[in-house]
PDB file of N, CA and C in Angstrom:
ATOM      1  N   UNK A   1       8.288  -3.236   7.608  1.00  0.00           N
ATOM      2  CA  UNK A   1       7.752  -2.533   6.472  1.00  0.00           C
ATOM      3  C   UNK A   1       7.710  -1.043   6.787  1.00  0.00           C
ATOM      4  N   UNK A   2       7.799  -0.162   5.802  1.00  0.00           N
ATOM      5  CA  UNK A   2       8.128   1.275   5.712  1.00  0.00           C
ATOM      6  C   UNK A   2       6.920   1.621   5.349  1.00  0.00           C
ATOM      7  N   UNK A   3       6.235   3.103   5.739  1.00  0.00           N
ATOM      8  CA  UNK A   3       4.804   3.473   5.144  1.00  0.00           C
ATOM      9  C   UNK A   3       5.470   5.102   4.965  1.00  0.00           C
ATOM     10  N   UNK A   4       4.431   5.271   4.042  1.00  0.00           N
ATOM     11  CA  UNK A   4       4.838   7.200   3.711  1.00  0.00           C
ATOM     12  C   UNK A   4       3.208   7.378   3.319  1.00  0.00           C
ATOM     13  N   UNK A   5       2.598   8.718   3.788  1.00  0.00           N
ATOM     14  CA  UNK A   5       1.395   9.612   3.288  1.00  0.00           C
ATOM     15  C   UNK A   5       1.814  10.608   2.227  1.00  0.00           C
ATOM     16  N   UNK A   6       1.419  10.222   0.560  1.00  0.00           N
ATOM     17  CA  UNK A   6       2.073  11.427  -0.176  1.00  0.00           C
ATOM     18  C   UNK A   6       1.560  12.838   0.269  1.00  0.00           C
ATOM     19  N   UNK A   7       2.367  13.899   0.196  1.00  0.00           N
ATOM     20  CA  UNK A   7       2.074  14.965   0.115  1.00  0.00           C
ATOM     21  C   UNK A   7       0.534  15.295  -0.722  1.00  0.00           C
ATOM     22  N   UNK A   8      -0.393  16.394  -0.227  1.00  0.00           N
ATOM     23  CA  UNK A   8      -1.051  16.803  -1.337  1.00  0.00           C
ATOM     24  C   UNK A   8      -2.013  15.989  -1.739  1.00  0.00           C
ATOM     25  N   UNK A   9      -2.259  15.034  -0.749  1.00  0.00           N
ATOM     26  CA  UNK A   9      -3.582  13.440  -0.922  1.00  0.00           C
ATOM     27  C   UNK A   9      -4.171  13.476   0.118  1.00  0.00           C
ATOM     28  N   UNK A  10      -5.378  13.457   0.231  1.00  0.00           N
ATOM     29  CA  UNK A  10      -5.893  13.164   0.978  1.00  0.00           C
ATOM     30  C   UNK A  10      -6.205  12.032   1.740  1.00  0.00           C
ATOM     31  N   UNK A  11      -5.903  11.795   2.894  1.00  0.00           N
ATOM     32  CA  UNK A  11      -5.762   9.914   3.411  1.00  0.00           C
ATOM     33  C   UNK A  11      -7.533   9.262   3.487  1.00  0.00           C
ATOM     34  N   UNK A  12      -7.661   7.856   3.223  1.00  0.00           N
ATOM     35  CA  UNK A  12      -8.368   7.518   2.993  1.00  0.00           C
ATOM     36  C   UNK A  12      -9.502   7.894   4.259  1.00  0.00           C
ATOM     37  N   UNK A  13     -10.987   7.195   4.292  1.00  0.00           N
ATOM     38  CA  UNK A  13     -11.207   7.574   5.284  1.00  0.00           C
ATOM     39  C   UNK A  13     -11.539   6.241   6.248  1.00  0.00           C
ATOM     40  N   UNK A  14     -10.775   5.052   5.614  1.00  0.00           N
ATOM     41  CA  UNK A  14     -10.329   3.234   6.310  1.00  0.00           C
ATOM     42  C   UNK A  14      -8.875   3.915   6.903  1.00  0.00           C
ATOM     43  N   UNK A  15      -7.874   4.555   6.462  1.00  0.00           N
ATOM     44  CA  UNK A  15      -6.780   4.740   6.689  1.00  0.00           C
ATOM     45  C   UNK A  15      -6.333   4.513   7.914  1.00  0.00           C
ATOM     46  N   UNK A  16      -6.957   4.798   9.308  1.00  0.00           N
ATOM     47  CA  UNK A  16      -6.964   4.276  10.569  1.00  0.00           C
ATOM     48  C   UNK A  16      -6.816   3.076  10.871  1.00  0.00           C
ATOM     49  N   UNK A  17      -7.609   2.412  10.043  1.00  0.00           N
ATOM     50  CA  UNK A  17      -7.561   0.799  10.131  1.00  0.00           C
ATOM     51  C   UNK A  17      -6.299  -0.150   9.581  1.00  0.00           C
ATOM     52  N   UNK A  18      -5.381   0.782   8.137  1.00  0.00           N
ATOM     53  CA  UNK A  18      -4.554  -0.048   8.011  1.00  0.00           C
ATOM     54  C   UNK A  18      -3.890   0.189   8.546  1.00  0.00           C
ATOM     55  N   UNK A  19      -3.604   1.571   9.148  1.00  0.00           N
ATOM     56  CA  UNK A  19      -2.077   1.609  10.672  1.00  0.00           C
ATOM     57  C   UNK A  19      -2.374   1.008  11.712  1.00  0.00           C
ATOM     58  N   UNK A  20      -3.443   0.442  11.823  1.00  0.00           N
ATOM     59  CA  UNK A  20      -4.287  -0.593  13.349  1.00  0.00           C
ATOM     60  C   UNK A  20      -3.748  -1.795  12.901  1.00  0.00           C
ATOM     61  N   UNK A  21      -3.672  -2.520  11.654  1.00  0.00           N
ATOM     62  CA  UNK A  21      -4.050  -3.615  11.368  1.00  0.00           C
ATOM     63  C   UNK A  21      -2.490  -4.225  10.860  1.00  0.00           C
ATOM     64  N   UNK A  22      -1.564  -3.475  10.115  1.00  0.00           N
ATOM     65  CA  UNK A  22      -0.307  -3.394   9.755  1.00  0.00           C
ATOM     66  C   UNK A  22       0.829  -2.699  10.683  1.00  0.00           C
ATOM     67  N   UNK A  23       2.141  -3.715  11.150  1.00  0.00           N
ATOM     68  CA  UNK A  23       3.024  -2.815  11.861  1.00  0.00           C
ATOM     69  C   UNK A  23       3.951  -2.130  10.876  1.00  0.00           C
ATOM     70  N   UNK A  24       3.923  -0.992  10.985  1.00  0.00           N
ATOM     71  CA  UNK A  24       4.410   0.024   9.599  1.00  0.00           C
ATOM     72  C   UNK A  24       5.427   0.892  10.258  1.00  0.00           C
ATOM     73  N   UNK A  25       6.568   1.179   9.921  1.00  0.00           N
ATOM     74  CA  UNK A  25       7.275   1.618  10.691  1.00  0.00           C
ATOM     75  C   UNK A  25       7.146   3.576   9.183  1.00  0.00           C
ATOM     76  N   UNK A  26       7.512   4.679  10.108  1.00  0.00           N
ATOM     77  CA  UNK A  26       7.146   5.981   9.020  1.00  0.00           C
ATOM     78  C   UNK A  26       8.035   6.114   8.613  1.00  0.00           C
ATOM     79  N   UNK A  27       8.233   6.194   7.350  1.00  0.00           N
ATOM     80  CA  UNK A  27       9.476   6.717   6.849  1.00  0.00           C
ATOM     81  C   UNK A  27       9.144   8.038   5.531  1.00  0.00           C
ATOM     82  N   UNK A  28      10.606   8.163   4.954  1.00  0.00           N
ATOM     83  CA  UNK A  28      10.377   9.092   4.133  1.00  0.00           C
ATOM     84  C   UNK A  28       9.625   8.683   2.771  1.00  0.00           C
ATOM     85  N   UNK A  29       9.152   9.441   1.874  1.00  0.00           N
ATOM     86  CA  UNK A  29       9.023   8.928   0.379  1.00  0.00           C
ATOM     87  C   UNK A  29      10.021   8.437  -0.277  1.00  0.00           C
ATOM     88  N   UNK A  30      11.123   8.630   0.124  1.00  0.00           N
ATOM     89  CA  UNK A  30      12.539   8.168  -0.708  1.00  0.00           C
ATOM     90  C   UNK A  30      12.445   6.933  -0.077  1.00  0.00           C
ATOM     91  N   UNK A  31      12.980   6.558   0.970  1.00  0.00           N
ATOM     92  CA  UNK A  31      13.075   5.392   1.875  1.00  0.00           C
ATOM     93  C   UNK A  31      12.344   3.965   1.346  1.00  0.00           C
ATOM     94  N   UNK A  32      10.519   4.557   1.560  1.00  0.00           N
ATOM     95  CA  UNK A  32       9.919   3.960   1.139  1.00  0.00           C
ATOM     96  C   UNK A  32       9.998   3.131  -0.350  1.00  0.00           C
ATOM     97  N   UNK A  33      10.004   4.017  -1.452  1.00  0.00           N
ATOM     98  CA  UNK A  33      10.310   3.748  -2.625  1.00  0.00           C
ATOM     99  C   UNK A  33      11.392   3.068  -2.635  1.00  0.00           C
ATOM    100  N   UNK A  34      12.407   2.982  -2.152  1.00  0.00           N
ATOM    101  CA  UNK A  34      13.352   2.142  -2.546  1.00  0.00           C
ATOM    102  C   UNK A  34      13.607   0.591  -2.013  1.00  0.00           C
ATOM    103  N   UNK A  35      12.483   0.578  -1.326  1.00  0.00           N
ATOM    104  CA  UNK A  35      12.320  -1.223  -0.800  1.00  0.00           C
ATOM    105  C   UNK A  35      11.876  -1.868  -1.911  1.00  0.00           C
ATOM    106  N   UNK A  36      12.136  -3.324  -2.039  1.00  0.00           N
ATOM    107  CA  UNK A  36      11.801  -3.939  -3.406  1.00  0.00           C
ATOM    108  C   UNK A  36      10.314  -3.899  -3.511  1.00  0.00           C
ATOM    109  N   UNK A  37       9.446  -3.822  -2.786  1.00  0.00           N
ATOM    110  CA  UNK A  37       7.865  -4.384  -3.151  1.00  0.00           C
ATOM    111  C   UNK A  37       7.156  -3.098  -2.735  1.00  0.00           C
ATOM    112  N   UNK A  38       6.492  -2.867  -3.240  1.00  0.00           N
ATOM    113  CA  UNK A  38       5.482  -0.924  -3.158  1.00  0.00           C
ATOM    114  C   UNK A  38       4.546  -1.900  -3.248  1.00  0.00           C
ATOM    115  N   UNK A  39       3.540  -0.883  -2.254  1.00  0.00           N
ATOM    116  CA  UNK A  39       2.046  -1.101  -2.048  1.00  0.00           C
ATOM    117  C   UNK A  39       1.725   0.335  -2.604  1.00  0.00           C
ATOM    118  N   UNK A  40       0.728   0.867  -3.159  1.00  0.00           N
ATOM    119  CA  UNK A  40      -0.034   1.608  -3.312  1.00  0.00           C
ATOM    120  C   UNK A  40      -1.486   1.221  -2.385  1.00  0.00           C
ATOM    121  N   UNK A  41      -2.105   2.646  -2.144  1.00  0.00           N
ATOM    122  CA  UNK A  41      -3.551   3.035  -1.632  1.00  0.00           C
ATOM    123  C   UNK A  41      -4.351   3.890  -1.916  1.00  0.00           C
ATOM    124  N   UNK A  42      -5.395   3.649  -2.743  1.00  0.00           N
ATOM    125  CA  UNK A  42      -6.297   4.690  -3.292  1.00  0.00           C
ATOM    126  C   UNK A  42      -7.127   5.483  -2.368  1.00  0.00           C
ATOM    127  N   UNK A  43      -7.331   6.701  -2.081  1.00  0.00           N
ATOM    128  CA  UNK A  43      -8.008   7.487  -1.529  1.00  0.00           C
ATOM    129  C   UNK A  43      -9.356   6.862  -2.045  1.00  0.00           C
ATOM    130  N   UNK A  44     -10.474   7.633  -1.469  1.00  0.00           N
ATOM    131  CA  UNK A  44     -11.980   8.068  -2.263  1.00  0.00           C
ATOM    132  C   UNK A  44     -11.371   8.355  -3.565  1.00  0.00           C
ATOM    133  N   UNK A  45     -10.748   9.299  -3.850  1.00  0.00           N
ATOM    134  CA  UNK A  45     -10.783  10.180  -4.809  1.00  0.00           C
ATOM    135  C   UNK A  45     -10.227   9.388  -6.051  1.00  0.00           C
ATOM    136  N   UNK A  46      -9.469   8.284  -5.890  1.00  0.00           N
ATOM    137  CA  UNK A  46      -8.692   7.232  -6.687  1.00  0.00           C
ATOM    138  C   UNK A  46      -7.232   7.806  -6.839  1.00  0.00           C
ATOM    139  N   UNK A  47      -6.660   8.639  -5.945  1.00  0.00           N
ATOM    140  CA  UNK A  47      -5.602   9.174  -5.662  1.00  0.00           C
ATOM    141  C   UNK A  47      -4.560   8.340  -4.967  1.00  0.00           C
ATOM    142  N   UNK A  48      -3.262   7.508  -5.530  1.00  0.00           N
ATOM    143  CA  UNK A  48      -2.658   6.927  -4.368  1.00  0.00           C
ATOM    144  C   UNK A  48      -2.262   7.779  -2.991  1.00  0.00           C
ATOM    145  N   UNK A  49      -2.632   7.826  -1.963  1.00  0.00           N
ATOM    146  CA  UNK A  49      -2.518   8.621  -0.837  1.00  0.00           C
ATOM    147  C   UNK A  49      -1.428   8.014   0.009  1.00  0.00           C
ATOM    148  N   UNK A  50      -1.212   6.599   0.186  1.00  0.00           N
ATOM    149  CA  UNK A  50      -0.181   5.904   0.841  1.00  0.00           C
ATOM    150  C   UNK A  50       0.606   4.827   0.108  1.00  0.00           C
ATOM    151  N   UNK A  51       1.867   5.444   0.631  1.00  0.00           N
ATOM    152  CA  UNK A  51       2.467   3.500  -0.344  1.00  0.00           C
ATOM    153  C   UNK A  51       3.649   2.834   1.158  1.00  0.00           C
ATOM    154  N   UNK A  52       3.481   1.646   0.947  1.00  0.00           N
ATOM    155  CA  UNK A  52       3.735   0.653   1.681  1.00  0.00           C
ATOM    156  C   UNK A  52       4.933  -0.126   0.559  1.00  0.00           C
ATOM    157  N   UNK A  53       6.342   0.254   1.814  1.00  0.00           N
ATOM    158  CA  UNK A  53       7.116  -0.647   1.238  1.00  0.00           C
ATOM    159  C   UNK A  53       7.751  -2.141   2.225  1.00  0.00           C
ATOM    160  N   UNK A  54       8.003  -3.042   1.286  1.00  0.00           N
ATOM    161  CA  UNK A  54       8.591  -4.368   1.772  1.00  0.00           C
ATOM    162  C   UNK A  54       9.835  -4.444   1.506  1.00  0.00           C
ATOM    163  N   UNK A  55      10.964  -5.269   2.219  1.00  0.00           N
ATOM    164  CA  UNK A  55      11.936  -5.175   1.453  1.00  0.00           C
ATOM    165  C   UNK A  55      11.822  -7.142   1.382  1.00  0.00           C
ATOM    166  N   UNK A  56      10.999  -8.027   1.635  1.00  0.00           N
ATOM    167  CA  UNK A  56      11.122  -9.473   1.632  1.00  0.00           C
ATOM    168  C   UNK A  56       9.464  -9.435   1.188  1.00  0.00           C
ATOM    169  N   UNK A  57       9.781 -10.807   0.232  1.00  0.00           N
ATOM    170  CA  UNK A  57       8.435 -10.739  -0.416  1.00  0.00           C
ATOM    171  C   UNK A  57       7.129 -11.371   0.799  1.00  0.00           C
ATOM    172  N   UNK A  58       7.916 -12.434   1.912  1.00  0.00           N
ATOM    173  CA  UNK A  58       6.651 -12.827   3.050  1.00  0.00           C
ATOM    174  C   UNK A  58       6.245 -11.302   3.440  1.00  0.00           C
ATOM    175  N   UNK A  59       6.519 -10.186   3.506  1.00  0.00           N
ATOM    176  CA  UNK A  59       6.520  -9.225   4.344  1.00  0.00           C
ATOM    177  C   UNK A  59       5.291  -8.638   3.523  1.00  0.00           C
ATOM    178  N   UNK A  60       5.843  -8.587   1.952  1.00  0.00           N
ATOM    179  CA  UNK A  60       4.946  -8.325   1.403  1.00  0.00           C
ATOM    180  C   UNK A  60       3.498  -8.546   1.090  1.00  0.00           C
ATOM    181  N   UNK A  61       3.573 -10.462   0.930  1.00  0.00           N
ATOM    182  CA  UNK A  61       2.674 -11.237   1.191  1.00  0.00           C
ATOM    183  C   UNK A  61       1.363 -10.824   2.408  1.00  0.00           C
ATOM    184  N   UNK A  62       2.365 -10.959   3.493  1.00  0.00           N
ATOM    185  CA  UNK A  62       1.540 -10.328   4.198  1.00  0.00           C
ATOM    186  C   UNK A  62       0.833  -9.332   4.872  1.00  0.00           C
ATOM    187  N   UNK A  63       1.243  -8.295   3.878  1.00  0.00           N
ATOM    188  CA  UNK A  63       0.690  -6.866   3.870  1.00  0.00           C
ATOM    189  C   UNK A  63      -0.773  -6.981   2.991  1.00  0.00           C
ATOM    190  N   UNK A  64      -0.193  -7.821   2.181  1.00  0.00           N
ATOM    191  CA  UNK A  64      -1.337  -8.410   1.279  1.00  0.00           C
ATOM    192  C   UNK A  64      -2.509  -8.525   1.496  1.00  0.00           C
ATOM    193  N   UNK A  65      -2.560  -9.866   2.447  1.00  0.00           N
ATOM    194  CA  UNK A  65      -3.512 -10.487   2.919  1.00  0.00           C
ATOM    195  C   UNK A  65      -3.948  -9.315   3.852  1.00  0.00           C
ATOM    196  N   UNK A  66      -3.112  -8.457   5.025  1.00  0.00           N
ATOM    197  CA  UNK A  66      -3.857  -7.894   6.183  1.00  0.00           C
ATOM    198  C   UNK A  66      -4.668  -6.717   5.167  1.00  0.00           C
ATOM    199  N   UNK A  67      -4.434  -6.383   4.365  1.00  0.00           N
ATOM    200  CA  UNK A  67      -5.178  -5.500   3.220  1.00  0.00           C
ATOM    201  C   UNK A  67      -6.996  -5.935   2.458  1.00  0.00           C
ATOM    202  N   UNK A  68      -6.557  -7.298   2.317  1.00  0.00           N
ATOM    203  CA  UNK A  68      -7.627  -8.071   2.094  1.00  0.00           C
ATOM    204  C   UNK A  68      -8.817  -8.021   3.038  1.00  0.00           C
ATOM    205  N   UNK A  69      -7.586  -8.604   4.330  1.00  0.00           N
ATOM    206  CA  UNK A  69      -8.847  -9.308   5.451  1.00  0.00           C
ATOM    207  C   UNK A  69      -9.660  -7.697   5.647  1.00  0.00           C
ATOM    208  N   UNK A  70      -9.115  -6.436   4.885  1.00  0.00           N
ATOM    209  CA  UNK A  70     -10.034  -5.340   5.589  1.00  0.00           C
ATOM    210  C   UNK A  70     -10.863  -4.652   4.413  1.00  0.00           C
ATOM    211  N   UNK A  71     -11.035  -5.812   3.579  1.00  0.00           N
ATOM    212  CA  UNK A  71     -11.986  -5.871   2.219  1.00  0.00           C
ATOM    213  C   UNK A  71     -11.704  -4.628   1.387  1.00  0.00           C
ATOM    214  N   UNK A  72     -10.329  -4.544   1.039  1.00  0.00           N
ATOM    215  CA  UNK A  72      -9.847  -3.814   0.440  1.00  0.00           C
ATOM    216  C   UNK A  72      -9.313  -4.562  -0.959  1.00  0.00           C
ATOM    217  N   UNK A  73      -9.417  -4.281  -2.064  1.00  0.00           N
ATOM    218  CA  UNK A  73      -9.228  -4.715  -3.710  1.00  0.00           C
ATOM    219  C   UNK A  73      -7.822  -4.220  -3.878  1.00  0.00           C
ATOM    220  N   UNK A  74      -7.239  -5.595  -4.576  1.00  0.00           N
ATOM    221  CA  UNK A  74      -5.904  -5.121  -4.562  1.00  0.00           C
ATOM    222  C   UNK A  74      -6.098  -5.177  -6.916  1.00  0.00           C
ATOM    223  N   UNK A  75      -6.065  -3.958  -6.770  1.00  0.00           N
ATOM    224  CA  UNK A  75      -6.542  -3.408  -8.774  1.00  0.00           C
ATOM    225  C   UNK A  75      -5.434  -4.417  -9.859  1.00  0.00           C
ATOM    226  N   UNK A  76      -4.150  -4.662  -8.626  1.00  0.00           N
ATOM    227  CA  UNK A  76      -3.400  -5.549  -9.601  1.00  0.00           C
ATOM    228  C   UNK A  76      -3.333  -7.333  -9.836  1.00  0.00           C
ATOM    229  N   UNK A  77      -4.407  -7.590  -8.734  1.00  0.00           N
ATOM    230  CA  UNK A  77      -4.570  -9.288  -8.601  1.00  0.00           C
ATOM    231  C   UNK A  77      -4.092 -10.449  -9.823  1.00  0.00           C
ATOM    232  N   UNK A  78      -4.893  -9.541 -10.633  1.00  0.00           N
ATOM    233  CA  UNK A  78      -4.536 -10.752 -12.117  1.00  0.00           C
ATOM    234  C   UNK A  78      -3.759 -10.376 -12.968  1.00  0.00           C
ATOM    235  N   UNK A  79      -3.097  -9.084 -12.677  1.00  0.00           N
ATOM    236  CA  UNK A  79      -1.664  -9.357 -13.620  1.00  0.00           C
ATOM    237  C   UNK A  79      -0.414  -9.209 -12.936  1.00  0.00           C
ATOM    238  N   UNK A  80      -0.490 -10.715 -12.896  1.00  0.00           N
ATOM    239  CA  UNK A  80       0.814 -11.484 -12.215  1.00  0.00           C
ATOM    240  C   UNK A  80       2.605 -10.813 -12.665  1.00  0.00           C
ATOM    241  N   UNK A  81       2.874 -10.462 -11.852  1.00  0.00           N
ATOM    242  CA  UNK A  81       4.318  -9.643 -11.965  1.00  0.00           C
ATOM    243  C   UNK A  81       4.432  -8.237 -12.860  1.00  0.00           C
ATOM    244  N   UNK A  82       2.702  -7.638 -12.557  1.00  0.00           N
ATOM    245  CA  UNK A  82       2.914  -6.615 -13.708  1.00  0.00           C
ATOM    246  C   UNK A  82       3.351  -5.684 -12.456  1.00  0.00           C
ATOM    247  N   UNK A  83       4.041  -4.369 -12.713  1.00  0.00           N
ATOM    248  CA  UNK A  83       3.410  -3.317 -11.768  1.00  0.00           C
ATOM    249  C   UNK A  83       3.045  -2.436 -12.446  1.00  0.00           C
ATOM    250  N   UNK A  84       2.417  -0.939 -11.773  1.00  0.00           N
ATOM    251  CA  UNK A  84       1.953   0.037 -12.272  1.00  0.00           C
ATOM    252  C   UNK A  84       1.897   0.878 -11.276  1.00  0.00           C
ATOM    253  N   UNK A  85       2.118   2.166 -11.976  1.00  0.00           N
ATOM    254  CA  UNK A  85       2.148   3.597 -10.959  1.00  0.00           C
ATOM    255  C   UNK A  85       3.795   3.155  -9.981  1.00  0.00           C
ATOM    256  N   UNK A  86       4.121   2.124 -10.293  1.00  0.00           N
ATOM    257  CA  UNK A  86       5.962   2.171  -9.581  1.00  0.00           C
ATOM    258  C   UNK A  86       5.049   0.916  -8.686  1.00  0.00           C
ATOM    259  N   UNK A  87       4.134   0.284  -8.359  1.00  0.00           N
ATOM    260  CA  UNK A  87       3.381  -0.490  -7.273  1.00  0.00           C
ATOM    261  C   UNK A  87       3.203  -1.946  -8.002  1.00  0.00           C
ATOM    262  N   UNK A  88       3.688  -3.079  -6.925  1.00  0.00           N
ATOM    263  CA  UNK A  88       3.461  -4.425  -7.166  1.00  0.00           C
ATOM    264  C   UNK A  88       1.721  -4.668  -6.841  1.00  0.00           C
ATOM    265  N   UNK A  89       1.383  -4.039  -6.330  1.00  0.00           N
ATOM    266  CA  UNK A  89      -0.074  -3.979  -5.323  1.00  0.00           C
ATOM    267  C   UNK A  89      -0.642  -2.632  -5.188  1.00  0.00           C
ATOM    268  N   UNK A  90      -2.072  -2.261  -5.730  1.00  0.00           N
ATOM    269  CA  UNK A  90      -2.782  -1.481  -5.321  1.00  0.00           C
ATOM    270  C   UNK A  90      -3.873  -1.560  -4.933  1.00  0.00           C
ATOM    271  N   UNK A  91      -4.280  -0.838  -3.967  1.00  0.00           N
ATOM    272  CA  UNK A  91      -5.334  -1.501  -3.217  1.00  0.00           C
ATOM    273  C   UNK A  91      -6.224  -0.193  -3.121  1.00  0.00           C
ATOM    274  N   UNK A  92      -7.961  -0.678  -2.885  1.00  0.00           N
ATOM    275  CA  UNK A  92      -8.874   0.660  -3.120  1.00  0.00           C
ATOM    276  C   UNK A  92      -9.880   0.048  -2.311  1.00  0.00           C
ATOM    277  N   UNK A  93     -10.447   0.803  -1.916  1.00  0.00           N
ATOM    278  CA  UNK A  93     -12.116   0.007  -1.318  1.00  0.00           C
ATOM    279  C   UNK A  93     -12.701   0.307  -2.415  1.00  0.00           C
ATOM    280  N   UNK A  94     -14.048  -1.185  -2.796  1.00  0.00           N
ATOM    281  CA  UNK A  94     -14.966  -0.743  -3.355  1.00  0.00           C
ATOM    282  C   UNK A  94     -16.059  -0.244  -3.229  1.00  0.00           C
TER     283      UNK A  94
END
């Protein structure tokens, strides 16, 4: 999986924990974006600050869950195959 910090966002202040918890390899914003499955990550501010790409949906899956297990809300749970903001998954602390 590919990770990018947008420009101009401030990173969360869990953000430590999902590069601890996920093996994320850095890439560019282009790079990223063009894997089939985007993660989004809300700052404090409700700013996506990071997006997480997959290019296989287990990969994705389990970006998923390691997102979860760190009681993080993924905003798109119940609408099944929707995306939004370009993201299959966004995720925020509450």
């Amino acid at each position: 999986m590919k990770t990018t910090l947008i420009d101009g966002f401030t990173p969360a202040k869990f953000d430590k924990e999902i590069a601890g918890n996920l093996l994320l390899e850095t890439a560019t914003e282009d790079e990223v974006r063009a894997q089939k499955f985007l993660i989004g990550v809300r700052n404090e501010d409700g700013d996506i600050y990071r997006l997480i790409g997959a290019t296989k949906h287990n990969s994705f899956t389990n970006a998923v869950e390691e997102l979860e297990d760190l009681e993080l809300t993924d905003e798109l749970a119940d609408m099944d195959g929707t995306t939004h903001e370009g993201c299959d998954a966004i995720f925020r602390q509450e």
